[in-house]
Protein backbone atom coordinates (compact mmCIF):
# COMPACT_ATOMS: atom_id res chain seq x y z
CA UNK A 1 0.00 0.00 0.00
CA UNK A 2 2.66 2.62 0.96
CA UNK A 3 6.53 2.64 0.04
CA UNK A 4 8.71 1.43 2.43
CA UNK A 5 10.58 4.49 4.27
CA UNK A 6 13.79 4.19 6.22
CA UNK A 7 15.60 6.63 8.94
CA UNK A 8 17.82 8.51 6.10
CA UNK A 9 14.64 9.66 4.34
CA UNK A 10 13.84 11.93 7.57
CA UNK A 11 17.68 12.82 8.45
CA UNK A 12 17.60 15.39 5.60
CA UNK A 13 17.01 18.47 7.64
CA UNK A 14 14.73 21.59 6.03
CA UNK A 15 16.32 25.23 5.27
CA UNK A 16 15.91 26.27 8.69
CA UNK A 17 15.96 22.74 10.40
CA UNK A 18 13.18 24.14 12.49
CA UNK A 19 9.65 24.73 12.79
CA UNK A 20 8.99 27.62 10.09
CA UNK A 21 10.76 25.68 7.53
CA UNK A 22 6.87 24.18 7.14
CA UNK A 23 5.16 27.05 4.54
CA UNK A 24 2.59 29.06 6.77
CA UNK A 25 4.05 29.31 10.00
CA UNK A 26 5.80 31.63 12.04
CA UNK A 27 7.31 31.49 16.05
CA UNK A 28 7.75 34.10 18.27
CA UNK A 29 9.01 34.75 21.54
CA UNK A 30 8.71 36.57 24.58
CA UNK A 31 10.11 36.79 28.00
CA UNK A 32 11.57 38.18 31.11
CA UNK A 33 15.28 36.81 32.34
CA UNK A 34 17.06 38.97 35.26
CA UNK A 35 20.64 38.25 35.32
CA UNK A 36 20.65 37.80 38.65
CA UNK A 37 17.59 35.10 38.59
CA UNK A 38 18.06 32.67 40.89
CA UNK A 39 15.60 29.78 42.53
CA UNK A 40 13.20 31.71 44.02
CA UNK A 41 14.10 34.96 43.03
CA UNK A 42 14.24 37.37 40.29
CA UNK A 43 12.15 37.16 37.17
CA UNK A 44 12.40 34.09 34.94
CA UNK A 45 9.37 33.27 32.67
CA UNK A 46 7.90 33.44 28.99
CA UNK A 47 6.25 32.23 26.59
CA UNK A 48 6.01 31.05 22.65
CA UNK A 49 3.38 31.48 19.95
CA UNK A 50 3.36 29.87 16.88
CA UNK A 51 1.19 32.13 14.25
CA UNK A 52 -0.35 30.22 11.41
CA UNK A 53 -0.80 32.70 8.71
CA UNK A 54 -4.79 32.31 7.05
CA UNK A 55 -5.23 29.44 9.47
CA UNK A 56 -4.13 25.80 10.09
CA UNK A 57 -6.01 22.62 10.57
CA UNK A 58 -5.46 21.54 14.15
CA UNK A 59 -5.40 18.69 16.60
CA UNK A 60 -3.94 17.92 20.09
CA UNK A 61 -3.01 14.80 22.14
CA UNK A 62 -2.63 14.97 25.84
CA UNK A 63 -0.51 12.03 27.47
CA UNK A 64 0.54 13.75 30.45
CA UNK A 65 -1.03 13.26 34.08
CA UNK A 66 -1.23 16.78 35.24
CA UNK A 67 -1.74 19.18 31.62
CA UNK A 68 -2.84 22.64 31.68
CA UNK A 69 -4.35 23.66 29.05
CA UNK A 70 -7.09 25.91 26.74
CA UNK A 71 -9.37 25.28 23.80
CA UNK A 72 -8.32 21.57 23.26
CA UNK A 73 -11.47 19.98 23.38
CA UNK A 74 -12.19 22.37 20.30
CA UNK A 75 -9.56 20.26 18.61
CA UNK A 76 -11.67 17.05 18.80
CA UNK A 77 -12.09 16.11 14.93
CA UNK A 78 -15.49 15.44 15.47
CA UNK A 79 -16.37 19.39 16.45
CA UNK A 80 -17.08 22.08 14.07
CA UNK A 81 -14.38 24.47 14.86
CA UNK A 82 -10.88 22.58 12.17
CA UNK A 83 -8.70 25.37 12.02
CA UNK A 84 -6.61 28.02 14.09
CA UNK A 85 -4.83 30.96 13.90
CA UNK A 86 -2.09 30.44 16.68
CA UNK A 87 -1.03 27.92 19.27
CA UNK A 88 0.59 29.05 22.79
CA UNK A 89 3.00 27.33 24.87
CA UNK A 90 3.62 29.33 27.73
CA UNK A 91 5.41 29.38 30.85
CA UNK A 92 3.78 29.91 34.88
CA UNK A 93 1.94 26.67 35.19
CA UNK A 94 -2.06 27.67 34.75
CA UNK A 95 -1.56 31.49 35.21
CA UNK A 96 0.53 31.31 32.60
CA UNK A 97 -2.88 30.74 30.31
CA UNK A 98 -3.42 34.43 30.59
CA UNK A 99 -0.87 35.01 28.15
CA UNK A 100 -3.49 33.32 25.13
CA UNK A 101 -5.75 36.56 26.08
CA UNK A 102 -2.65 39.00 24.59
CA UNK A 103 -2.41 36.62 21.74
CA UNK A 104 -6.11 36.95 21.01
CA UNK A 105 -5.70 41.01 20.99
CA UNK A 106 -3.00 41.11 18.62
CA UNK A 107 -4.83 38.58 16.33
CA UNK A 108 -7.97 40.17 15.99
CA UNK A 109 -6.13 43.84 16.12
CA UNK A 110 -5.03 42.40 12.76
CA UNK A 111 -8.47 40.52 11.65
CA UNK A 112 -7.23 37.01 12.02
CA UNK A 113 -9.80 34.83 13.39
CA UNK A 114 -13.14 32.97 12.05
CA UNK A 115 -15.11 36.03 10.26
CA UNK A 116 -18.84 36.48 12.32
CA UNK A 117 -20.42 38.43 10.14
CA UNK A 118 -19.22 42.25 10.22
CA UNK A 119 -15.42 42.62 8.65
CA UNK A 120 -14.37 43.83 12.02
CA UNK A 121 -16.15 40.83 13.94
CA UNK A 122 -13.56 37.99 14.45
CA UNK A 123 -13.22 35.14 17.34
CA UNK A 124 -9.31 34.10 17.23
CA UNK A 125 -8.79 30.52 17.73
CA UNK A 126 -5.85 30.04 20.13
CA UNK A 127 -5.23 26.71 22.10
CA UNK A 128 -2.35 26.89 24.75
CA UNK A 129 -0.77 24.66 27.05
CA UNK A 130 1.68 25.19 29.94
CA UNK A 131 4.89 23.87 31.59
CA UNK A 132 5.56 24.27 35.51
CA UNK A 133 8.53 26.84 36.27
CA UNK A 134 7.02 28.72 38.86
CA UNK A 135 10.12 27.55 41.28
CA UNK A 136 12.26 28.98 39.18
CA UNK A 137 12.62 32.77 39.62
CA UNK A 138 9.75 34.93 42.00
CA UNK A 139 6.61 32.12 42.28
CA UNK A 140 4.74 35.36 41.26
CA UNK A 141 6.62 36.55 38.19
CA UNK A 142 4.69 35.07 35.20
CA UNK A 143 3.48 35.25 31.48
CA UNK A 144 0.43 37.98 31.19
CA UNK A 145 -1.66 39.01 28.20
CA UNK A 146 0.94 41.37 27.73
CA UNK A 147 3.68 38.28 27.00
CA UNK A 148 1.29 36.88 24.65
CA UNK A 149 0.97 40.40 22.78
CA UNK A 150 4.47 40.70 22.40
CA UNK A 151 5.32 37.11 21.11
CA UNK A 152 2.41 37.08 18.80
CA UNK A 153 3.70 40.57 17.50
CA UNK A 154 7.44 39.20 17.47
CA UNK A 155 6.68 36.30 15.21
CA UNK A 156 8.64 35.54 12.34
CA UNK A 157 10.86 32.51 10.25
CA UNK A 158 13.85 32.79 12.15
CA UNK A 159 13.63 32.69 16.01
CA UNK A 160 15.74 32.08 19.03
CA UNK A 161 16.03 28.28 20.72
CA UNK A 162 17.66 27.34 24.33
CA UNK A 163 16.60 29.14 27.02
CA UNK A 164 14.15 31.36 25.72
CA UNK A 165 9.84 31.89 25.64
CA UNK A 166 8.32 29.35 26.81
CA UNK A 167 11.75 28.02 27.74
CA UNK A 168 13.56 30.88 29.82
CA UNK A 169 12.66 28.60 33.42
CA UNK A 170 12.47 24.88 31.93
CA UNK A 171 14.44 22.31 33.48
CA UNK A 172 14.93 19.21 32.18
CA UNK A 173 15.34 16.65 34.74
CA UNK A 174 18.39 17.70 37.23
CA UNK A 175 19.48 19.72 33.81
CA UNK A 176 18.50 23.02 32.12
CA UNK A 177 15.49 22.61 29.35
CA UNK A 178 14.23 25.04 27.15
CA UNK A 179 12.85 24.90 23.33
CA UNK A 180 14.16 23.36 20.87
CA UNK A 181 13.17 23.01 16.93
CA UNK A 182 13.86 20.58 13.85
CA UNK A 183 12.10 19.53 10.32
CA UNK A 184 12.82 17.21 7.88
CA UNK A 185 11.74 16.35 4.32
CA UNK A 186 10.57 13.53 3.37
CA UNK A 187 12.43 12.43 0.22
CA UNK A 188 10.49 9.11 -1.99
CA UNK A 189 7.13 7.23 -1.64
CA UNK A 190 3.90 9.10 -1.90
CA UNK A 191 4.74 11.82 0.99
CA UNK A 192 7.92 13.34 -1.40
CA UNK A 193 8.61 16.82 -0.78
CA UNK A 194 6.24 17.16 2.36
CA UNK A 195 8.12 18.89 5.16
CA UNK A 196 7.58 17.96 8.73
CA UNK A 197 9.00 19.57 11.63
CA UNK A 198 8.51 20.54 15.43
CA UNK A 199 8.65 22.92 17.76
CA UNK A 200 9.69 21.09 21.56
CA UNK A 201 9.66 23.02 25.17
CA UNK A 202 11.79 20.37 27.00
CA UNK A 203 10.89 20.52 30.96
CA UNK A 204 10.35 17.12 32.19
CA UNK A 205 10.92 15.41 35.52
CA UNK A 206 12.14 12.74 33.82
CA UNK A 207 15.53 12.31 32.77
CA UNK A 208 17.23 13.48 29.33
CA UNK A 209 20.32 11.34 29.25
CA UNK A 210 20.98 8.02 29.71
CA UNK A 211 22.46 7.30 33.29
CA UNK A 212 25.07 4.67 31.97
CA UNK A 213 26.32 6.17 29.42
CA UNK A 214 25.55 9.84 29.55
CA UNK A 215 24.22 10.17 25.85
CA UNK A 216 21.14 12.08 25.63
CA UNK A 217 18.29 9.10 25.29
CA UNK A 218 16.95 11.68 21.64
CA UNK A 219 20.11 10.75 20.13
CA UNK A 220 19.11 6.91 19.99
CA UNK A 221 17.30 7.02 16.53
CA UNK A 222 19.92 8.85 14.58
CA UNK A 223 23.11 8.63 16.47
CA UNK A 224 25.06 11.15 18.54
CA UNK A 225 27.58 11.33 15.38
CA UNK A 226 24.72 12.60 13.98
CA UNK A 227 24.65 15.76 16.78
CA UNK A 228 28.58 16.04 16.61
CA UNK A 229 28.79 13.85 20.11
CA UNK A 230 30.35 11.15 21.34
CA UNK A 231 30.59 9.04 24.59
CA UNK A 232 31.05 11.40 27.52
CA UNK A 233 33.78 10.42 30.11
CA UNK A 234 32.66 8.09 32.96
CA UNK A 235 33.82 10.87 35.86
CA UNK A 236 31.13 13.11 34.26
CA UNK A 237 28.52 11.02 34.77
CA UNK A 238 28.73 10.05 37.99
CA UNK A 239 28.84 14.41 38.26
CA UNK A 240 25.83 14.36 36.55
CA UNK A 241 24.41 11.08 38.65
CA UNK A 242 25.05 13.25 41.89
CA UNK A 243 23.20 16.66 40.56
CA UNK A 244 20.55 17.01 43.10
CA UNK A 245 17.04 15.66 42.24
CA UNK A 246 14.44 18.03 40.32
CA UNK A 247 12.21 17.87 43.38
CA UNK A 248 8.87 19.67 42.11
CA UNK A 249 5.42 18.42 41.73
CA UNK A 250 4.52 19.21 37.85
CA UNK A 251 6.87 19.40 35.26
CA UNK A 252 5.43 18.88 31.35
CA UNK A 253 6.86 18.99 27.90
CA UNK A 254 4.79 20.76 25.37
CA UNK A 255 5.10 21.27 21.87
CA UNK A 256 3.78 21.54 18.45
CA UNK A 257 4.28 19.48 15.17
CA UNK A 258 3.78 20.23 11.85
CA UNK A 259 3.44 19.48 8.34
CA UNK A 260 2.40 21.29 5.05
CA UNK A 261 0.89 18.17 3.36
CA UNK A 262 -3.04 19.07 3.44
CA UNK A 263 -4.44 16.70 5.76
CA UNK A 264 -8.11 16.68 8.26
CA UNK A 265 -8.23 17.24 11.34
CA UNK A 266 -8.52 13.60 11.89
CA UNK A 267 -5.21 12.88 10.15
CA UNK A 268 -3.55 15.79 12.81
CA UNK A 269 -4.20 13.99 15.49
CA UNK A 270 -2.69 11.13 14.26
CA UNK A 271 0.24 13.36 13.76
CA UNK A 272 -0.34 14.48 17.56
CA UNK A 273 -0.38 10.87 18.69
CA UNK A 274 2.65 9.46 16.84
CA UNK A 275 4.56 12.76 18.08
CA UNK A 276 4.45 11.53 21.56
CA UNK A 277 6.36 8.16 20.33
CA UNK A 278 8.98 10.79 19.78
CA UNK A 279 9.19 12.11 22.74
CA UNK A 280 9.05 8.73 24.46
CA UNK A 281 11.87 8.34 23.15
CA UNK A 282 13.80 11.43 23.76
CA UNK A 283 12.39 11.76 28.19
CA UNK A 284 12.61 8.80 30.18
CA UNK A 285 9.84 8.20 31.97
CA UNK A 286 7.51 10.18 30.08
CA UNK A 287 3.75 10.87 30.13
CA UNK A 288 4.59 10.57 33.93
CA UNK A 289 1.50 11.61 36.39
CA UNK A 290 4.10 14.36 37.05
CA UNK A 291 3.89 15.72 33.60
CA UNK A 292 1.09 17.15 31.81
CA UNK A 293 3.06 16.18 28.11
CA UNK A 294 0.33 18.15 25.49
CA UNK A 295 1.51 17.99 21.31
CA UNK A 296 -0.90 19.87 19.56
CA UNK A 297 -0.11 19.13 15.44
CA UNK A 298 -0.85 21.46 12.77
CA UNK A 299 -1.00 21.24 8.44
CA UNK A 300 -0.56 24.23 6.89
CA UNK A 301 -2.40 22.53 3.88
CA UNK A 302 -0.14 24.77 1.35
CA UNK A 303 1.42 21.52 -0.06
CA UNK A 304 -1.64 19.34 -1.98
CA UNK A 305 -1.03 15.78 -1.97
CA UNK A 306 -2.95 12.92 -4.11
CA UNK A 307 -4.37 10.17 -3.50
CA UNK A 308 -2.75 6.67 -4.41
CA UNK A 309 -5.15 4.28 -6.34
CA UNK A 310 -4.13 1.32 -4.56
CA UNK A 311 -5.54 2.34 -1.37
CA UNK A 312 -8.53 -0.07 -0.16
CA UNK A 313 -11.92 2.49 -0.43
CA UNK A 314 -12.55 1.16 3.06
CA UNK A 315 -9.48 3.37 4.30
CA UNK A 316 -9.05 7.13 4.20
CA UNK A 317 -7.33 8.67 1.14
CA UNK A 318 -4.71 10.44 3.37
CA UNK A 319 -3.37 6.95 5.09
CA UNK A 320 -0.16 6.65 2.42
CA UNK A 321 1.37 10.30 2.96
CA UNK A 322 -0.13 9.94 6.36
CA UNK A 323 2.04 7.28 7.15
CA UNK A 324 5.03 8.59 6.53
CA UNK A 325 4.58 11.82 8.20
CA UNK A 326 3.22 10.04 11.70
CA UNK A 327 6.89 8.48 11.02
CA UNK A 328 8.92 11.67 10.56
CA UNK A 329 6.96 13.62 13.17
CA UNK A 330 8.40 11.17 15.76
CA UNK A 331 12.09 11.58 14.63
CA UNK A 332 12.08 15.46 14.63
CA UNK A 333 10.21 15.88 18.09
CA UNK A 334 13.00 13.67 19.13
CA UNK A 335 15.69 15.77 17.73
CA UNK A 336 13.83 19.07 19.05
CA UNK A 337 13.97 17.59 22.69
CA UNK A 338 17.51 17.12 22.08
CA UNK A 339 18.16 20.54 20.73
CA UNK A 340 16.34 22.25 23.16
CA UNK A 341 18.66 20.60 25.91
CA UNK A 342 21.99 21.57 23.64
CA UNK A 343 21.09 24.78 23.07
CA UNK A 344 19.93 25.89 26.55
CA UNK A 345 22.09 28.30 28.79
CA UNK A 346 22.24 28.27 32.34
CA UNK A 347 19.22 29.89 34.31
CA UNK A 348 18.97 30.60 38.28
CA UNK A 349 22.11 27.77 38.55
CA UNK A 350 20.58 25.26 36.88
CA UNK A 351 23.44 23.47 34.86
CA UNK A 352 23.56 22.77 31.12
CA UNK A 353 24.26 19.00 29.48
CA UNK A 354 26.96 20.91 28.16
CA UNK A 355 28.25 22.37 31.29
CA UNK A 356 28.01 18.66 32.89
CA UNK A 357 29.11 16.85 29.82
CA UNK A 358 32.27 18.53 27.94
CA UNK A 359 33.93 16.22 26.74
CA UNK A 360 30.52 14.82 24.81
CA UNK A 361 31.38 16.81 21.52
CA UNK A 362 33.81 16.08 19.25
């Protein structure tokens, strides 16, 4: 029914190797970071938006124990709202939700949103989810409407990863998180040419690397020679065995994939569910009661795809090119996870996998 696909045909990164390499999209930023931040102290929270521009068809799978979100039952295939104009993934647990208000402003400031009748009459569609930082910087100092303004108004191609938005407070495990980003492009079978990509905020309880060895568990797929890595030394993982335990309640990684094949709503949250695998891989445990894990998945639609003839009439017309991108979307969450831990910078003392692990890169 469907070409055979191996692990090469999704290594090929896009232009941007990140989210807004998928036609449509654009990722913003916004946050607050005191230099002198510290656990407890100081200001250290944000958020990210990711603007679809005309619209997106959406869907969302929540695996996590503890999620806080907005607007995802809308994203049920079966309900009448299938598109939306941004997604939020915001910092400060469930007051961080606020921010979605500042994204709605901008949005309809600008007339994006589903049209009710006067020109001037629109109803933004904006789900959001949230990661708990609050521990990190002032418990108080979170994402408002006015973070959500400013990222929404901020949005663009290029954008920032590491500790930044969403990102600024993430920890991942004993080690700093933060967002990370990565496409592919599918080259052969019936999906040629469709990008796929992902945008990850990494803040788990569970662990990023692997405690034998000291690779991060999101190389496994690829390979760390794929990341420029090797085999840390063994003294710098028994360091990074002794960092002192996480130690909060909720945690969560959030994130959104993407593709511009056009695809339902129904074949989105395919691409939601198969992004999880993905991140399954890259956090160990995962979907922990600790966690409140959320993928929301997206298609831009601005890449038409055809149906193949040899597809049984009892099955949906999408299933080949859907096939291959529930495949890819797993592999480039996996290698967002892992870019949001190598690109992250130290916040409030929280150390880096590169501070920890030096002698990993080659």
């Amino acid at each position: 029914m469907t070409a055979a696909h191996s692990i090469t045909a999704f290594s090929t990164p896009g232009p941007r190797d990140c989210l807004t390499d998928v036609a449509g999209l654009l990722v913003g930023h916004h946050h607050e970071l005191d230099d002198t931040a510290a656990m407890g102290s100081g200001s250290a929270t944000g958020c990210t938006v990711v603007r679809a521009l005309g619209g997106a068809t959406a869907a969302v799978d929540v695996r996590g124990g503890g999620p806080g979100t907005r607007e995802t039952d809308l994203l049920d295939p079966s309900h009448s709202v299938q598109h939306v104009n941004a997604i939020l993934l915001t910092a400060g647990s469930a007051y961080g939700l606020a921010a979605a208000d500042g994204v709605m402003q901008w949005l309809e400031e600008h007339g994006q949103g589903i049209a009710m009748g006067s020109p001037d009459h629109v109803v933004p569609i904006v789900p959001a989810a949230v990661i708990f930082d609050l521990p990190v910087g002032d418990w108080t100092a979170r994402p408002t409407a006015e973070f959500g303004y400013l990222a929404a108004a901020a949005a663009t191609t290029g954008f920032a990863t590491g500790s930044v938005g969403a990102g600024v407070g993430a920890r991942a495990g004993v080690l700093k998180g933060g967002v990370g980003s990565a496409s592919t492009v599918i080259e052969g079978g019936p999906a040629d040419g469709v990008t796929v990509a992902a945008l990850m905020v990494a803040n788990p309880v569970g662990a990023v690397f692997d405690p034998r060895t000291g690779l991060l568990w999101g190389t496994g797929t690829l390979g760390p020679a794929a990341f420029g890595m090797r085999t840390p030394d063994v003294d710098e993982v028994w360091n990074a065995l002794a960092l002192e335990p996480k130690g909060t309640a909720l945690n969560t990684t959030i994130g959104v994939v993407a593709t511009d094949a056009a695809l339902s709503s129904a074949s989105c949250k395919r691409i939601a569910v198969a992004g999880h695998d993905g991140l399954a891989r890259a956090i160990r445990p995962a979907h922990s009661p600790l966690d409140g894990d959320t993928i929301f998945a997206v298609s831009t639609g601005t890449r038409a795809v055809s149906a193949e003839s040899s597809v049984p009439a009892a099955f949906s017309a999408e299933l080949p090119v859907l096939a291959a991108v529930t495949e890819a979307a797993a592999i480039v969450v996996e290698r967002a996870i892992v870019r949001a831990v190598l690109d992250a910078t130290s916040v409030a003392g929280i150390p880096t996998y590169r501070q920890i692990f030096p002698s990993a890169f080659t």
